[in-house]
C-alpha atoms as a PDB file:
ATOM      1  CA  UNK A   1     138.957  62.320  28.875  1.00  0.00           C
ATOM      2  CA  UNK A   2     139.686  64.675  32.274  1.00  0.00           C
ATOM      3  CA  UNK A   3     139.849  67.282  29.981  1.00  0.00           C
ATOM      4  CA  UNK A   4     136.441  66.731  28.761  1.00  0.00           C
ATOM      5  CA  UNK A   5     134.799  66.048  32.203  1.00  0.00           C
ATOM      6  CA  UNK A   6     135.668  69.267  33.099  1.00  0.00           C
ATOM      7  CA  UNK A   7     134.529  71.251  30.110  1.00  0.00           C
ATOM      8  CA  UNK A   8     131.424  69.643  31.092  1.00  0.00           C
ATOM      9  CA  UNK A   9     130.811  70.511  34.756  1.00  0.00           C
ATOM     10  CA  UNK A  10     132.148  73.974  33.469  1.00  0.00           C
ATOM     11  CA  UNK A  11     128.660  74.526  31.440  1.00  0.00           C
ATOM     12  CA  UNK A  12     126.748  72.977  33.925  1.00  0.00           C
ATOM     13  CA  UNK A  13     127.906  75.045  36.343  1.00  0.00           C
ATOM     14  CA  UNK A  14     127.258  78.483  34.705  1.00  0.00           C
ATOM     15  CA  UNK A  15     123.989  77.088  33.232  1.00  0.00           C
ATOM     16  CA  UNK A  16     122.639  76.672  36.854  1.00  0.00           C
ATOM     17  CA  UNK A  17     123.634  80.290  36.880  1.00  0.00           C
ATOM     18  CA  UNK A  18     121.234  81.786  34.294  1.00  0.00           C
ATOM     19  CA  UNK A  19     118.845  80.260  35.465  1.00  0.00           C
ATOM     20  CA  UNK A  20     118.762  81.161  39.037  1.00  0.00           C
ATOM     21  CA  UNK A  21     119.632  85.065  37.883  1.00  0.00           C
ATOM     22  CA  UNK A  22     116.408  84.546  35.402  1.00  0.00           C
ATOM     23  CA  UNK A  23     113.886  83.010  38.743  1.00  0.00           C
ATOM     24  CA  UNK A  24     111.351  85.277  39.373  1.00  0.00           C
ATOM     25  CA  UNK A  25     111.483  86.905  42.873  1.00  0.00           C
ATOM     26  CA  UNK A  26     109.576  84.987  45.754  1.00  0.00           C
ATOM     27  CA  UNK A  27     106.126  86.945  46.684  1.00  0.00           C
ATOM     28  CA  UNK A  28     105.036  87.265  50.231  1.00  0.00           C
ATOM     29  CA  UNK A  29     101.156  85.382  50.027  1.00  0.00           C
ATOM     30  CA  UNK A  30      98.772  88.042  49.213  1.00  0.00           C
ATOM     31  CA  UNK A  31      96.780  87.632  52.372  1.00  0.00           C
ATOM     32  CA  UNK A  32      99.634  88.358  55.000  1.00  0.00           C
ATOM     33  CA  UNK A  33      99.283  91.652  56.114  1.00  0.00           C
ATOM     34  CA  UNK A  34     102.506  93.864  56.986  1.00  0.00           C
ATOM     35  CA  UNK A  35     103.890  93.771  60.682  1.00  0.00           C
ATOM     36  CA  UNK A  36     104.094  97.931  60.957  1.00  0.00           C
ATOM     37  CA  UNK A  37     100.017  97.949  59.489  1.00  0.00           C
ATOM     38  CA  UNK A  38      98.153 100.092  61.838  1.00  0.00           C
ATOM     39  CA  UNK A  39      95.120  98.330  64.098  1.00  0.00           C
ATOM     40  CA  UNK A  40      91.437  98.708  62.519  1.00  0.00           C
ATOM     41  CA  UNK A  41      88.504  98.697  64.593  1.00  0.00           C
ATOM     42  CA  UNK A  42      87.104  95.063  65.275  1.00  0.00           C
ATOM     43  CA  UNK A  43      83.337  95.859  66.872  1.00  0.00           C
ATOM     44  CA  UNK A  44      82.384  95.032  69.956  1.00  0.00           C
ATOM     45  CA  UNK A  45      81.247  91.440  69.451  1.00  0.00           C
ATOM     46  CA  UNK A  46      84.889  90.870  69.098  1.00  0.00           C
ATOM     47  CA  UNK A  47      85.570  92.823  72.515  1.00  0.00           C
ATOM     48  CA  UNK A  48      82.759  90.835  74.369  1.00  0.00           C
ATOM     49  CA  UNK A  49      83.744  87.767  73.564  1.00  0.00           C
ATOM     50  CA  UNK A  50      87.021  88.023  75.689  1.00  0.00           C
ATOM     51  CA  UNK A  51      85.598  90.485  78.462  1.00  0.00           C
ATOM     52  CA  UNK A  52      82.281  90.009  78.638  1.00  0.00           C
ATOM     53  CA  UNK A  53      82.301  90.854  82.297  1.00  0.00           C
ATOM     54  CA  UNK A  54      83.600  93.919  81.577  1.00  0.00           C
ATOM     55  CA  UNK A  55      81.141  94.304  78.377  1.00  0.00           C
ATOM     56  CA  UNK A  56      78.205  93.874  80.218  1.00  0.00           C
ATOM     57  CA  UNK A  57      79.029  96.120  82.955  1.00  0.00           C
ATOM     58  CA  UNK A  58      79.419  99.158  80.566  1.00  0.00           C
ATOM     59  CA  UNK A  59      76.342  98.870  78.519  1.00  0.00           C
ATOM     60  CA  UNK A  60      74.878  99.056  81.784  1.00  0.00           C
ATOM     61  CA  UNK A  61      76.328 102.266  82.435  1.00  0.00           C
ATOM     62  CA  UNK A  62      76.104 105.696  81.026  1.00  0.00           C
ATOM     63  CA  UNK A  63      78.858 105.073  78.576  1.00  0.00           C
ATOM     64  CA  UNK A  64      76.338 102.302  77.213  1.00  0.00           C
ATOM     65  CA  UNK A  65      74.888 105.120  74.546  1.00  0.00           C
ATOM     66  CA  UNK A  66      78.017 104.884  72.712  1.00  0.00           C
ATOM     67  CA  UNK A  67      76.665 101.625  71.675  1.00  0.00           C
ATOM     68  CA  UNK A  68      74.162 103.435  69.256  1.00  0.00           C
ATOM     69  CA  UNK A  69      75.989 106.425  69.166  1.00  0.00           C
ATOM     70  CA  UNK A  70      76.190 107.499  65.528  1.00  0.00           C
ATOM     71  CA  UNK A  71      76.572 111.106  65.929  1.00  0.00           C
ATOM     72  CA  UNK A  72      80.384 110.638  67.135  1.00  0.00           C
ATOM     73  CA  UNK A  73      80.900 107.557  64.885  1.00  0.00           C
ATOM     74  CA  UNK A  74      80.912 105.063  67.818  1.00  0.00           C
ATOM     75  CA  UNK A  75      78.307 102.626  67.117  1.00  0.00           C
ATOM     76  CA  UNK A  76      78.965  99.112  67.904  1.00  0.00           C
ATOM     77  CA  UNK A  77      82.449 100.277  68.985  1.00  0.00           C
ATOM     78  CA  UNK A  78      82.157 101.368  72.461  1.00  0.00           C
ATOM     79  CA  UNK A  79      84.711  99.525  73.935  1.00  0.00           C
ATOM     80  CA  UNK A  80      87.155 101.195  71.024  1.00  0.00           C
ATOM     81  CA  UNK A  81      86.023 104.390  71.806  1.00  0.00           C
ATOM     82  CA  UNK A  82      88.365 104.746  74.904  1.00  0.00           C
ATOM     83  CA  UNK A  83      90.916 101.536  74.510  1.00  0.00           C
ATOM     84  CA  UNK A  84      91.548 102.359  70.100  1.00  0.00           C
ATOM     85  CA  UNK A  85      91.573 100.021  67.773  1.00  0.00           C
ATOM     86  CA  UNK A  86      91.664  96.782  68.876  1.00  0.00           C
ATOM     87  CA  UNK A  87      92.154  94.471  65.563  1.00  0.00           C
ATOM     88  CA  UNK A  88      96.094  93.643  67.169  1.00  0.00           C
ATOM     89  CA  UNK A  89      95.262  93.089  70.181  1.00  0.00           C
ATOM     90  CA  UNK A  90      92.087  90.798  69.024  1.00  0.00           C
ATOM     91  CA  UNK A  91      95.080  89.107  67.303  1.00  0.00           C
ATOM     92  CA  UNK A  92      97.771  88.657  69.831  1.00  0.00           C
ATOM     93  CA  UNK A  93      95.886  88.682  73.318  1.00  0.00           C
ATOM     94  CA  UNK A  94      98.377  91.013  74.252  1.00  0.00           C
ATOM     95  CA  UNK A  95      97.912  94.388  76.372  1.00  0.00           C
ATOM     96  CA  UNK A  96     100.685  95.906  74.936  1.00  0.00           C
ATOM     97  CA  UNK A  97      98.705  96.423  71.578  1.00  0.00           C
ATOM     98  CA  UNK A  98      95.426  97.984  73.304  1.00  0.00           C
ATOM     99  CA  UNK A  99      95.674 101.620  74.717  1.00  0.00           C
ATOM    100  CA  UNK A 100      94.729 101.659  78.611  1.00  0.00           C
ATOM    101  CA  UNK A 101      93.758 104.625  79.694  1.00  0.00           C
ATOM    102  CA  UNK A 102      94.099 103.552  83.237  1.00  0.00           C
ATOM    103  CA  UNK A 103      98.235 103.294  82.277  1.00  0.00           C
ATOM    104  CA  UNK A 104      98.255 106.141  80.853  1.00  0.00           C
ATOM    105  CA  UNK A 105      99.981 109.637  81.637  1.00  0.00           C
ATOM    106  CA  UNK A 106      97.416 111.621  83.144  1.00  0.00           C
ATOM    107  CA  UNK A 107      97.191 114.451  80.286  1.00  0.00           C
ATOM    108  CA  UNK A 108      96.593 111.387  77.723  1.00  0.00           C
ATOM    109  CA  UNK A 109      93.754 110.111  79.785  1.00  0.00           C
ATOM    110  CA  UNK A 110      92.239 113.504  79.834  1.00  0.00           C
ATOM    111  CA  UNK A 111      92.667 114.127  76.146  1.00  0.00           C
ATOM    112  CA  UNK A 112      90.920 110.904  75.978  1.00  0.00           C
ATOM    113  CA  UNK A 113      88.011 111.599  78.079  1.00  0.00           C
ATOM    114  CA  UNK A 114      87.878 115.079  76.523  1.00  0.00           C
ATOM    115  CA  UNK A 115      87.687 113.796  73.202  1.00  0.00           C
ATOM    116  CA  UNK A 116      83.459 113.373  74.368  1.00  0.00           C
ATOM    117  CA  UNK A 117      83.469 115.531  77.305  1.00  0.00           C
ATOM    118  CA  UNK A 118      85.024 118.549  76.866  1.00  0.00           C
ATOM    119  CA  UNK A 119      82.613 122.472  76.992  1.00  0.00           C
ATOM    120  CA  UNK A 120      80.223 119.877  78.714  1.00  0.00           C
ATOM    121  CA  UNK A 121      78.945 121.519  82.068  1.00  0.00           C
ATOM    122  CA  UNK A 122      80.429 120.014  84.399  1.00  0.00           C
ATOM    123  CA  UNK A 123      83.706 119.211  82.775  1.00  0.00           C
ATOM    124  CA  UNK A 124      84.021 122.418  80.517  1.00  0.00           C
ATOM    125  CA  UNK A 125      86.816 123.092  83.444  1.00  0.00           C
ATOM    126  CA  UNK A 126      88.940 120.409  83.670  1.00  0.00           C
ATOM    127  CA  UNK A 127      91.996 121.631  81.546  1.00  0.00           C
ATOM    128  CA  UNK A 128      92.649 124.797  83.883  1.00  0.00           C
ATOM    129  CA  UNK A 129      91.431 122.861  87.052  1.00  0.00           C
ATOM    130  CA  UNK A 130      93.644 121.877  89.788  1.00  0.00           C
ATOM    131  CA  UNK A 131      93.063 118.173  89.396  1.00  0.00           C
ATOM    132  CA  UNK A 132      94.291 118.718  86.062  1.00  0.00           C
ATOM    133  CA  UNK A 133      97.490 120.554  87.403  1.00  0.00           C
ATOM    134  CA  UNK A 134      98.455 118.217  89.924  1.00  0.00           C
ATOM    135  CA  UNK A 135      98.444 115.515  87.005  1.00  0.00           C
ATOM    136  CA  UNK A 136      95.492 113.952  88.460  1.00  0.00           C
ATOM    137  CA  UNK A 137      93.603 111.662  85.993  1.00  0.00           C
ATOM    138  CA  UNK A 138      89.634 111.229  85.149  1.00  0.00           C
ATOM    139  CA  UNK A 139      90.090 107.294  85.996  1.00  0.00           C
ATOM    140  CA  UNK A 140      91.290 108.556  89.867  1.00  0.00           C
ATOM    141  CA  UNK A 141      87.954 109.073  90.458  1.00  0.00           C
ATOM    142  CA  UNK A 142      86.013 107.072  87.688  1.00  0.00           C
ATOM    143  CA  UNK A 143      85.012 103.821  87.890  1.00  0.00           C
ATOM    144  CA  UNK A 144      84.345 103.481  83.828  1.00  0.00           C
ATOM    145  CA  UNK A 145      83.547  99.520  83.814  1.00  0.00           C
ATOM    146  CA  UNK A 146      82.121  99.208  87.646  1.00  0.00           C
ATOM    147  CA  UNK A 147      78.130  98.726  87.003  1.00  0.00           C
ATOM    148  CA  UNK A 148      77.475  98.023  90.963  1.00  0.00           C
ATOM    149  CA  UNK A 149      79.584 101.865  91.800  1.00  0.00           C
ATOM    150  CA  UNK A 150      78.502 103.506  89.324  1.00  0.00           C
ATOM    151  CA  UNK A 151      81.003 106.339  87.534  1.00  0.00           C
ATOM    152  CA  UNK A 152      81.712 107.998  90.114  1.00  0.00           C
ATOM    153  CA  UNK A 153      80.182 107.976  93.866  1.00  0.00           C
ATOM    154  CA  UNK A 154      76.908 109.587  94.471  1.00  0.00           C
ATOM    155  CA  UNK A 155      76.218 109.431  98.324  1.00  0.00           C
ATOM    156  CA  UNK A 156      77.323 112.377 100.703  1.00  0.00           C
ATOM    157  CA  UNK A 157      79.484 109.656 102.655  1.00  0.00           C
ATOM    158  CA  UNK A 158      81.326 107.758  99.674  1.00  0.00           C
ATOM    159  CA  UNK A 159      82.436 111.216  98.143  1.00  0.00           C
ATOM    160  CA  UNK A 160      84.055 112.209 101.074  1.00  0.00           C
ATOM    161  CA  UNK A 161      85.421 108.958 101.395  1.00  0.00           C
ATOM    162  CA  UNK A 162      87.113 109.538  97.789  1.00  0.00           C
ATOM    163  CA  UNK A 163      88.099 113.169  98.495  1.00  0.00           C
ATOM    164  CA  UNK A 164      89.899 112.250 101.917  1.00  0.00           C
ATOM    165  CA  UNK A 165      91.955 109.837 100.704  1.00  0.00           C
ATOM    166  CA  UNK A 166      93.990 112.486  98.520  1.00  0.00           C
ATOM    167  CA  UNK A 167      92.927 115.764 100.665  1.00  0.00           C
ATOM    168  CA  UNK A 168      94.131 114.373 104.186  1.00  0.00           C
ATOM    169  CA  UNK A 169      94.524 118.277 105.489  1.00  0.00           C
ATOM    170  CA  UNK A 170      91.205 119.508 104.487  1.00  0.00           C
ATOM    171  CA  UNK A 171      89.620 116.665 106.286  1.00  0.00           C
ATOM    172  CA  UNK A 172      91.389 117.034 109.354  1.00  0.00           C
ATOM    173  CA  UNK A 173      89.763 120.596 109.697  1.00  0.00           C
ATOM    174  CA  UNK A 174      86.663 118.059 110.005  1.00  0.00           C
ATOM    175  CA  UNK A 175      87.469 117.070 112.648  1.00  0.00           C
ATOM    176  CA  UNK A 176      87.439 120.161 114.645  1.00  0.00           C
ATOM    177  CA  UNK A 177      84.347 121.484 117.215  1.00  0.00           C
ATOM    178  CA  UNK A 178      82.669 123.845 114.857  1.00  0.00           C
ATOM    179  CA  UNK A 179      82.747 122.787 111.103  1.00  0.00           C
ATOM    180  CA  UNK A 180      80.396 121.818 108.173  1.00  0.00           C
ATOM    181  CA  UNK A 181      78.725 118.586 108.523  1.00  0.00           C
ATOM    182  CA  UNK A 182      80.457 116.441 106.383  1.00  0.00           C
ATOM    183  CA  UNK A 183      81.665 113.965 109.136  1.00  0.00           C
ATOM    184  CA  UNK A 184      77.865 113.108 109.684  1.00  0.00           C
ATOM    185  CA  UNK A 185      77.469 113.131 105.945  1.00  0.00           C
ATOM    186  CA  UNK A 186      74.754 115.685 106.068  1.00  0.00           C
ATOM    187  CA  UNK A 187      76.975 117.768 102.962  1.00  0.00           C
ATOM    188  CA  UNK A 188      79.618 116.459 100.594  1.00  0.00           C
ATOM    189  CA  UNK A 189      83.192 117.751  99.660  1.00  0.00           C
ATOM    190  CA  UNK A 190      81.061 118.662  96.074  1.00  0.00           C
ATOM    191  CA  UNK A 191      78.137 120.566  97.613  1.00  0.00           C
ATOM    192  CA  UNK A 192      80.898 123.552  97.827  1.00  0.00           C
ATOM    193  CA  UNK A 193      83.922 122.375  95.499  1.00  0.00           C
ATOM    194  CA  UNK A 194      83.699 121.630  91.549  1.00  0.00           C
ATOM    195  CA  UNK A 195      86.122 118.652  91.302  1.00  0.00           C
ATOM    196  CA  UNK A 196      86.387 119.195  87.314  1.00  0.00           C
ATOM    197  CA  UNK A 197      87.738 123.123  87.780  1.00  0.00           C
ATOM    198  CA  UNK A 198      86.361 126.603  87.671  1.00  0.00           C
ATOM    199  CA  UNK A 199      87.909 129.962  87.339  1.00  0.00           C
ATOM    200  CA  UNK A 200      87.781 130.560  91.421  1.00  0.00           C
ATOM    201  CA  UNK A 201      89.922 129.363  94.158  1.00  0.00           C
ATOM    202  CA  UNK A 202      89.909 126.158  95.655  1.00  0.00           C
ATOM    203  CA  UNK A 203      87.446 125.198  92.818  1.00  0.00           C
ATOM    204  CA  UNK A 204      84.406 126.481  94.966  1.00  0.00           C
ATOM    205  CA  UNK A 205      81.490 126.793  92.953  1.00  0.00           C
ATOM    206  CA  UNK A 206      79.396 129.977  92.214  1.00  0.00           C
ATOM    207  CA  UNK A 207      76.167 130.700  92.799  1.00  0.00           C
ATOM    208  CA  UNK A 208      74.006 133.811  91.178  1.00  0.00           C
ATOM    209  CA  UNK A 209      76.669 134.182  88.608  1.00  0.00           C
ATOM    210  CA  UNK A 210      80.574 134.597  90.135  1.00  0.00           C
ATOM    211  CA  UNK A 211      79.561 135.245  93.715  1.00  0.00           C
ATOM    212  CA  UNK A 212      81.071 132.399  95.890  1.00  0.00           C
ATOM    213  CA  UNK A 213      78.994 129.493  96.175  1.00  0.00           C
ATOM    214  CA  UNK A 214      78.959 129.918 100.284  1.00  0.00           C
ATOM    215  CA  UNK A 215      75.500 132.403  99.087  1.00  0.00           C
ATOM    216  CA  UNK A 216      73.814 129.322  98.075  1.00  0.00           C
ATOM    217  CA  UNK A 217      72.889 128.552 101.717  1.00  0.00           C
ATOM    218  CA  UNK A 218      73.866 131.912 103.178  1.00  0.00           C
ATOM    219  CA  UNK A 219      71.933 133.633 100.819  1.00  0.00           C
ATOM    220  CA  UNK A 220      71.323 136.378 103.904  1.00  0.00           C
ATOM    221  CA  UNK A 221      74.967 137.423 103.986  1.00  0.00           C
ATOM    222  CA  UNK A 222      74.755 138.311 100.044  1.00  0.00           C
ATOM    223  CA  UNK A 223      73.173 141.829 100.172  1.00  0.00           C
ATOM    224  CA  UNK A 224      73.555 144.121  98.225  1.00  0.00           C
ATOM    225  CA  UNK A 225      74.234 146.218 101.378  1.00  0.00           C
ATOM    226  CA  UNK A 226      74.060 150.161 101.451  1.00  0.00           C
ATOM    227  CA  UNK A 227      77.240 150.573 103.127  1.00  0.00           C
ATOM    228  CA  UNK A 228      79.748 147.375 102.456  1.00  0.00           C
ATOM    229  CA  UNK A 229      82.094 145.690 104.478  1.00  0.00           C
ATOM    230  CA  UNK A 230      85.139 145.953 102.322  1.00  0.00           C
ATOM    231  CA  UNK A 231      86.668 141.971 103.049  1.00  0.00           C
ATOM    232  CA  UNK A 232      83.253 140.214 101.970  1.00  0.00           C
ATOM    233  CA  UNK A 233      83.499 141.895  98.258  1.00  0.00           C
ATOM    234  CA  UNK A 234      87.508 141.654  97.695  1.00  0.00           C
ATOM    235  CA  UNK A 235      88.392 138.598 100.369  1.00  0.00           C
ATOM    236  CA  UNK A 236      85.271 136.623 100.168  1.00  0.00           C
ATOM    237  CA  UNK A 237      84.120 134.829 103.315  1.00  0.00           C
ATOM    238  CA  UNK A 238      87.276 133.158 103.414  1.00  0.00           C
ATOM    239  CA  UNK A 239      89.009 136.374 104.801  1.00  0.00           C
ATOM    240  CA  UNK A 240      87.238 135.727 108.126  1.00  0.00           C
ATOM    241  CA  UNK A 241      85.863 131.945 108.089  1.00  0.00           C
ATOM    242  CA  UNK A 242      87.488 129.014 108.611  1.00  0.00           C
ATOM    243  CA  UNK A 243      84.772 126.932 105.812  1.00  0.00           C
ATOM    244  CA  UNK A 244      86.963 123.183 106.805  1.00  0.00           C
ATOM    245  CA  UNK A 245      86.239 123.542 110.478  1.00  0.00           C
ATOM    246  CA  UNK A 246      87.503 126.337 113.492  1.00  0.00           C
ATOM    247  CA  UNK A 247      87.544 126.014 117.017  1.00  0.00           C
ATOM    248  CA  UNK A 248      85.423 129.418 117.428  1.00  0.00           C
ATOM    249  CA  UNK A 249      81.715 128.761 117.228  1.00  0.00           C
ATOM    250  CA  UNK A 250      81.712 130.864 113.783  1.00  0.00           C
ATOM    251  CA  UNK A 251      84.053 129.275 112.739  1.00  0.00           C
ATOM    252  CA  UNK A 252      86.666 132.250 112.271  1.00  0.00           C
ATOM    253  CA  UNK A 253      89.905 132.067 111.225  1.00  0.00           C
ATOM    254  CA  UNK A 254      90.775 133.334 115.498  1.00  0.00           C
ATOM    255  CA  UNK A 255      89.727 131.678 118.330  1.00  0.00           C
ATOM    256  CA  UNK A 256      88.497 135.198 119.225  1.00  0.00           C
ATOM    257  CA  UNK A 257      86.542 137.875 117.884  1.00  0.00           C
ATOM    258  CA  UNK A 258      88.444 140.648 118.433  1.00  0.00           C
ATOM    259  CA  UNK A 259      91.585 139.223 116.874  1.00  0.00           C
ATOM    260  CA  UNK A 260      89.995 138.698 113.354  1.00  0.00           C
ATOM    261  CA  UNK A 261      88.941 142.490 113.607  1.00  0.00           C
ATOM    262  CA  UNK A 262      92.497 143.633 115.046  1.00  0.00           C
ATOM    263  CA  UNK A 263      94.321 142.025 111.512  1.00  0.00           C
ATOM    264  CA  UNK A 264      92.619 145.109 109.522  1.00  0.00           C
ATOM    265  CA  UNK A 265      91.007 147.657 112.112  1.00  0.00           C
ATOM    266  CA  UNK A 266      94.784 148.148 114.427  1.00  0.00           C
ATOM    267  CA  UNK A 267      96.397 150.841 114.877  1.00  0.00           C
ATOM    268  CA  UNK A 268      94.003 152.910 112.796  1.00  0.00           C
ATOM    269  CA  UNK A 269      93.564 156.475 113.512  1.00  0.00           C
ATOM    270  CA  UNK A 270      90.420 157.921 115.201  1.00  0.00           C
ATOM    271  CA  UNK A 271      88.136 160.964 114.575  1.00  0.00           C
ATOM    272  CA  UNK A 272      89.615 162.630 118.381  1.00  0.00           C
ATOM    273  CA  UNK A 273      93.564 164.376 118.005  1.00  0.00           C
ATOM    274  CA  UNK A 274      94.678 163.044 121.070  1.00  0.00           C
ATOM    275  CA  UNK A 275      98.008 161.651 120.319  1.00  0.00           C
ATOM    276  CA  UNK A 276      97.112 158.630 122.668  1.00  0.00           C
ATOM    277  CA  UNK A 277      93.884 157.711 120.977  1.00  0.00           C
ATOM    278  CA  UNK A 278      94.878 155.937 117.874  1.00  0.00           C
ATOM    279  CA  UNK A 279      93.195 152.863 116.639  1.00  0.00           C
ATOM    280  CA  UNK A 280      92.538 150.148 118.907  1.00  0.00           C
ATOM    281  CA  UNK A 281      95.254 150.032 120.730  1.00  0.00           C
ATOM    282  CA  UNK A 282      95.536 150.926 123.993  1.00  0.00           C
ATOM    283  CA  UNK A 283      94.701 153.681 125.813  1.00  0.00           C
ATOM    284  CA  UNK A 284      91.893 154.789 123.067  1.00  0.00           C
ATOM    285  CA  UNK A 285      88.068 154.532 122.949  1.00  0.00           C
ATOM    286  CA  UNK A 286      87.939 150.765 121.881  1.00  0.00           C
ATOM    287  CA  UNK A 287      90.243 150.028 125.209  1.00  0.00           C
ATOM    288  CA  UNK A 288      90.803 146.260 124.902  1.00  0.00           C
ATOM    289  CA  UNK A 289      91.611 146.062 128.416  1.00  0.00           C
ATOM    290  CA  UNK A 290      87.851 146.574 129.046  1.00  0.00           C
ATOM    291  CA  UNK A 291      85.677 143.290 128.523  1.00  0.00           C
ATOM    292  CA  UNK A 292      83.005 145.174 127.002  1.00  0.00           C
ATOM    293  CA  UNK A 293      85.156 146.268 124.017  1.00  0.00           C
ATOM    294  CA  UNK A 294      86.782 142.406 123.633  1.00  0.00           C
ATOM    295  CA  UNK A 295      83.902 141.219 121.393  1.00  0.00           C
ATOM    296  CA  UNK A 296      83.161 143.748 118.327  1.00  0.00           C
ATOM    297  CA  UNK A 297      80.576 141.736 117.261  1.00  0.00           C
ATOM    298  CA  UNK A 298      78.431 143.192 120.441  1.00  0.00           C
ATOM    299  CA  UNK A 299      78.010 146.400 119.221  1.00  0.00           C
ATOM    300  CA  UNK A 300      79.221 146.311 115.498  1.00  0.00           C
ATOM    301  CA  UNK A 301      76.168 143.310 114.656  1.00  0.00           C
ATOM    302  CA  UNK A 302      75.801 143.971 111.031  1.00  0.00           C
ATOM    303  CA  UNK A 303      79.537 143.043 109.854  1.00  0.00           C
ATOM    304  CA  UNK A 304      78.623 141.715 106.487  1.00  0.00           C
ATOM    305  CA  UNK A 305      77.077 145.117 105.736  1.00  0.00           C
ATOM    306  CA  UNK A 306      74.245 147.266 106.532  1.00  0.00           C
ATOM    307  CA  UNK A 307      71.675 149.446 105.029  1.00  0.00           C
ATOM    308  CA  UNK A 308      71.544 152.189 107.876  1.00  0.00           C
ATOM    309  CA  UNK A 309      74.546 152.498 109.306  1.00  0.00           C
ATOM    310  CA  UNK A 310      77.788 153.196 108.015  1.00  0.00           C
ATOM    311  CA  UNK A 311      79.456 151.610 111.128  1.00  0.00           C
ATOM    312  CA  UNK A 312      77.996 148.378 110.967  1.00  0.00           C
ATOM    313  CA  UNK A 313      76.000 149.249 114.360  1.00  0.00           C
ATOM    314  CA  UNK A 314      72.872 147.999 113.009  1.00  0.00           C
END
């Protein structure tokens, strides 16, 4: 009877078997999507109804067009446009699943803001600029969601604001007796300086072409002149002027007159062969231990260049 009981649970046993080897695999339900899918584009409804603070404040800005925008693909996706795809994060509530460009390295913000703005006018610079260098991003000095701001500030006295807070040096030279007016906000750091780059120093900008942009007021001092003073060509008005602020009245790089002159015109020689006339240095003709030879500027008047006289007299 054992023997039988046995035999029994024996065929049960590899019956149970078969049949599990013959069950059809279990099937994920067709509607659950996989966990590495990428994110989709949800629309901005979806965005708005989360941050719509936020929404609000950008269709009131420049970056509202996108809304429409069907040239670029962007319509009704304008928050999407800089933050990605947003079906995850629309999902899970969480930032990690929505890019940020504010938390982003600098070069992926650019490429981000580039993606729109790049061989625009202004910002056809910005790769080669040296914002762009220092690792400086577009959202440093962008306010993309602040409505009451605006994108960036507009008034003489909140742009210097911005610039100081980064170019502490440069306004210090402010702060000296002779300078540009920016302290009084009469000019701002952007009147002279093209924050997004350009191909000459210091960003300056350039006016009538690649002439330095200091011609755009001192359009006097731009000639063309007959007979050239060599530095404003090759050295620009930098070689002489302080443009941050100086302690001489015209706001050289010297305190003096004579001493700008004396970095190129020392130690030159003169037309005479005396041995002891050479250059400016003393004993010669322009005796610097006379006062009438201790400001050039008295007889030499025409120093950015002149049309009659090859000495800058006049």
């Amino acid at each position: 009877m054992r023997s039988i009981t046995l035999a029994c649970c024996l065929a049960l046993l590899t019956l149970g078997r078969s049949q599990a080897q013959q069950a059809p695999e279990s099937k994920a339900p067709e509607n659950q999507a996989p966990a590495n899918q990428a994110a989709t584009f949800a629309g901005s409804e979806v965005c708005q109804a989360c941050h719509e603070d936020l929404f609000n404040a950008i269709r009131k800005s420049p970056h509202g067009v996108l809304e429409s925008d069907k040239k670029r693909g962007w319509e009704g996706k304008t928050c999407e446009s800089c933050h990605g795809p947003g079906s995850k994060h629309a999902e899970s509530t969480s930032p990690d699943d929505i890019r940020n460009p504010a938390k982003l390295a600098a070069s992926e913000t650019a490429r981000t803001c580039l993606a729109c703005h790049l061989n625009q006018p202004s910002q056809s610079g910005r790769i080669r600029s040296g914002h762009a260098k220092s690792q400086v991003a577009c959202v440093s000095c962008h306010s993309v969601h602040d409505a009451g701001r605006g994108l960036v500030a507009r008034k003489a006295a909140a742009v210097n604001t911005q610039c100081a807070g980064c170019h502490i040096s440069a306004w210090s030279q402010f702060q000296k007796p002779f300078k540009h007016r920016l302290p009084e906000g009469a000019m701002s750091c952007v009147d002279c300086h093209n924050p997004h780059g350009n191909a000459l120093p210091g960003t300056t900008r350039a006016a009538a072409g690649a002439e330095p942009g200091c011609f755009s007021c001192h359009s006097d001092k731009r000639g063309p002149f007959t007979f050239e003073h060599a530095p404003v060509r090759f050295e620009g008005c930098a070689g002489c002027h302080e443009p941050h602020g100086s302690q001489n009245p015209r706001m050289l790089t010297r305190a003096d007159v004579r001493f700008v002159c004396l970095e190129c015109h020392a130690n030159l020689p003169s037309q005479t062969t005396e041995k002891t006339a050479l250059g400016v240095v003393p004993p010669a003709f322009h005796d610097l231990r006379t006062a009438r030879y201790q400001n050039c500027t008295v007889c030499h008047q025409k120093i950015h260049g002149s049309n009659v006289n090859r000495d800058l007299l006049r």
